[in-house]
Protein backbone atom coordinates (compact mmCIF):
# COMPACT_ATOMS: atom_id res chain seq x y z
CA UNK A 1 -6.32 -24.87 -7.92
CA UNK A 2 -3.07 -24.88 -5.81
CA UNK A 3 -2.19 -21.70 -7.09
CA UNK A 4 -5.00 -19.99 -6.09
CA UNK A 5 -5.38 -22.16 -2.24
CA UNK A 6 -1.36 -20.79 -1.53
CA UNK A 7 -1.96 -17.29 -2.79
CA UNK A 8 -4.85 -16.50 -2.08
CA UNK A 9 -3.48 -13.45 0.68
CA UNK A 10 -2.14 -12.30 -2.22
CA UNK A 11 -4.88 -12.07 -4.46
CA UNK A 12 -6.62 -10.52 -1.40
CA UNK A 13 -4.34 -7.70 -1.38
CA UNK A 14 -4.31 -7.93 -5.01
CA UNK A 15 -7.94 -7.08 -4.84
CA UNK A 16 -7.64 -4.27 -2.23
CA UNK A 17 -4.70 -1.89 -4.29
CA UNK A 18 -6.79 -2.09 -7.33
CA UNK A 19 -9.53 -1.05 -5.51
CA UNK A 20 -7.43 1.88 -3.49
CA UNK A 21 -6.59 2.75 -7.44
CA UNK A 22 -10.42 2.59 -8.68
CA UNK A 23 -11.85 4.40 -5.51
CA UNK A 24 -8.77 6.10 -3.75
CA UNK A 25 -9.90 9.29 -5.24
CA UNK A 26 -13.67 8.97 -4.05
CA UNK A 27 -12.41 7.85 -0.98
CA UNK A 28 -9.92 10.85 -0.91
CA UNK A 29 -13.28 13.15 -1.56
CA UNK A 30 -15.50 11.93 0.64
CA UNK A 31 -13.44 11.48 3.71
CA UNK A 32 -11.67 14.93 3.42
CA UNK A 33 -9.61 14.37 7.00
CA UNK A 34 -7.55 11.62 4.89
CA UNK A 35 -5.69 14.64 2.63
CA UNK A 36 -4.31 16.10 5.78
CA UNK A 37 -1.15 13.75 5.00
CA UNK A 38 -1.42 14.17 1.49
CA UNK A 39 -1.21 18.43 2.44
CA UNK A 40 2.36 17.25 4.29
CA UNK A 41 4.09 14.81 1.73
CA UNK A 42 3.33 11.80 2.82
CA UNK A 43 1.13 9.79 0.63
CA UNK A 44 -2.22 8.56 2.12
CA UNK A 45 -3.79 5.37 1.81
CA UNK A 46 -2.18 2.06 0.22
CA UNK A 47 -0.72 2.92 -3.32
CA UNK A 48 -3.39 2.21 -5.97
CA UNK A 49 -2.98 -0.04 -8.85
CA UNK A 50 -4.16 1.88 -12.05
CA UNK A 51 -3.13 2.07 -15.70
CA UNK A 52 -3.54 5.59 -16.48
CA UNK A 53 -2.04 8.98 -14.53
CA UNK A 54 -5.07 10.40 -12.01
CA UNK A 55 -5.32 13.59 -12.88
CA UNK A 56 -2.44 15.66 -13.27
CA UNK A 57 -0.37 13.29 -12.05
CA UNK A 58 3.18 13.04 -13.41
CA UNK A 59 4.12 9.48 -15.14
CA UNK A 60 7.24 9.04 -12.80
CA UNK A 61 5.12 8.99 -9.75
CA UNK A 62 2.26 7.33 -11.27
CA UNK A 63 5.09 4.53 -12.51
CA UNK A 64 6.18 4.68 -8.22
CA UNK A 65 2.64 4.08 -7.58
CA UNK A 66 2.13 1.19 -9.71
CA UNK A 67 6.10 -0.33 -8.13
CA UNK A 68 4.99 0.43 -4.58
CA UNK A 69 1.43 -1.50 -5.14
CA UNK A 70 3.46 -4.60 -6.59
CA UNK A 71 5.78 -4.66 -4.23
CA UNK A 72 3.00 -5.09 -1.46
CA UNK A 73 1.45 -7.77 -3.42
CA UNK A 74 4.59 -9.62 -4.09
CA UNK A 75 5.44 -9.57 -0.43
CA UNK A 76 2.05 -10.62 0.77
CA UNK A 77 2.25 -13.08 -2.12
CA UNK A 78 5.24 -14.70 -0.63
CA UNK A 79 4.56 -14.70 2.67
CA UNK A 80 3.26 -18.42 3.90
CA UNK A 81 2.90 -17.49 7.48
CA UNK A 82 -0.27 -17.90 9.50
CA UNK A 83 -3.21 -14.88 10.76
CA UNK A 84 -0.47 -12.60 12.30
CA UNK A 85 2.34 -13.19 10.30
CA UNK A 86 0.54 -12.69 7.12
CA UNK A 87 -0.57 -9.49 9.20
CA UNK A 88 3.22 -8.79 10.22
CA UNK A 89 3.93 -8.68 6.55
CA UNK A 90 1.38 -6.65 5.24
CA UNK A 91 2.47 -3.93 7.69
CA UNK A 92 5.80 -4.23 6.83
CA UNK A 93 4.73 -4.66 3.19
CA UNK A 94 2.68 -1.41 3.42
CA UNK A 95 5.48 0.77 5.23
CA UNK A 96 7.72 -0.33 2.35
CA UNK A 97 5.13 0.23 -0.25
CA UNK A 98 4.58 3.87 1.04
CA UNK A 99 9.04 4.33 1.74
CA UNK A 100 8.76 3.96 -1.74
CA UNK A 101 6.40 6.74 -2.69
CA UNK A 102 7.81 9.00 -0.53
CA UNK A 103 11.14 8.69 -2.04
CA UNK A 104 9.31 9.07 -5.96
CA UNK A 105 7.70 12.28 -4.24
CA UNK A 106 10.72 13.77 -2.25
CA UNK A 107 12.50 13.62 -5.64
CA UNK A 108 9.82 15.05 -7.62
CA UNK A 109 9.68 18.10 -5.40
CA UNK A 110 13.34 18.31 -4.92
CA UNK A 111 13.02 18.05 -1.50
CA UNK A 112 15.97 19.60 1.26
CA UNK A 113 16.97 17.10 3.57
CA UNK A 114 14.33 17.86 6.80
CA UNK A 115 11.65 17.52 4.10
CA UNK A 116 12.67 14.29 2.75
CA UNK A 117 12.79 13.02 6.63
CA UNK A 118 9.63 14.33 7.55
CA UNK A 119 7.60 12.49 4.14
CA UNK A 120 9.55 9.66 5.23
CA UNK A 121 8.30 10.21 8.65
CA UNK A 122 4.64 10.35 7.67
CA UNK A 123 5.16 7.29 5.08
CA UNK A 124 5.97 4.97 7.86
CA UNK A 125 3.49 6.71 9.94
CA UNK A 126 0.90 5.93 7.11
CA UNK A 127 2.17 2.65 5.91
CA UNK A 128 1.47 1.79 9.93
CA UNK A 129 -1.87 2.79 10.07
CA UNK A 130 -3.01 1.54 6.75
CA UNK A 131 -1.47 -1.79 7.08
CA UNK A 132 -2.58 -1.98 10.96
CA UNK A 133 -6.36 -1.35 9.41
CA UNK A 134 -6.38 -3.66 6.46
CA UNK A 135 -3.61 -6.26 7.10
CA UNK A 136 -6.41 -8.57 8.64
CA UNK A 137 -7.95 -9.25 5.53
CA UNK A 138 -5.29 -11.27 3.56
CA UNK A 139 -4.49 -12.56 7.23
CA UNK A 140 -7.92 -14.03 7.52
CA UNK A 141 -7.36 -15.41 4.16
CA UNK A 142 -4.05 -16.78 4.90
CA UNK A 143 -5.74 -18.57 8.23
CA UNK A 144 -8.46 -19.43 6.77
CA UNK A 145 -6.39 -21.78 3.92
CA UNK A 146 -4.13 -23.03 6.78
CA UNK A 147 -6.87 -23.90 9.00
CA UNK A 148 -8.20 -26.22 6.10
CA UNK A 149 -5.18 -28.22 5.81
């Protein structure tokens, strides 16, 4: 039962990358102004958790997808801060989740070098947003086990 009181924020965010990798491409059809980044380079949304390629989607960034999305769980896992810094580090855990899949993507395409800083641009840029929007979940988690104690 300890294990699952001191991680639960991570089995929070656990819970949200599988489903970004279950619904990311609904989400992706349904709420068309979300591609715009995706039409740049930089990848939109958290990285989803999956176990098969969407689509056409080559295995070396589908295995950058599946890094990124345990590195943000691992570092939300780890964290043992209260509401904001579990918050802090879900931001931070998102920009670095999305650093990641720029870099898989900037290779892929063979990027020149004001490409590769512009899809590293727009990963921070998205890894910001997205954490911003969703970081309060596993933070409300976190608080809510360390308000218990």
């Amino acid at each position: 039962m300890s294990i699952v009181r001191n991680s639960l924020a991570g089995i929070v965010t656990a819970v949200i990358v599988v489903a970004f990798g279950l619904f990311g491409g609904v989400l992706a059809t349904r709420v068309g102004y979300l591609t715009v980044l995706s039409a740049v380079g930089a990848p939109y949304g958290l990285p989803g958790l999956r176990i098969m390629p969407l689509g056409e989607t080559p295995w070396g960034l589908f295995l950058a997808d599946v890094v990124a999305a345990v590195v943000l769980v691992v570092l939300v896992w780890r964290a043992r801060r209260g509401f904001w810094g579990t918050w802090g580090v879900f931001v931070v855990a998102a920009v670095a989740a999305n650093l990641l899949r720029a870099v898989a993507m900037s290779a892929a395409l063979h990027s020149a070098l004001g490409a590769y800083a512009g899809q590293l641009a727009g990963a921070v840029l998205a890894g910001l947003v997205w954490g911003l929007a969703l970081g309060w979940i596993p933070a409300l988690a976190r608080a809510g086990i360390n308000s218990s104690r």
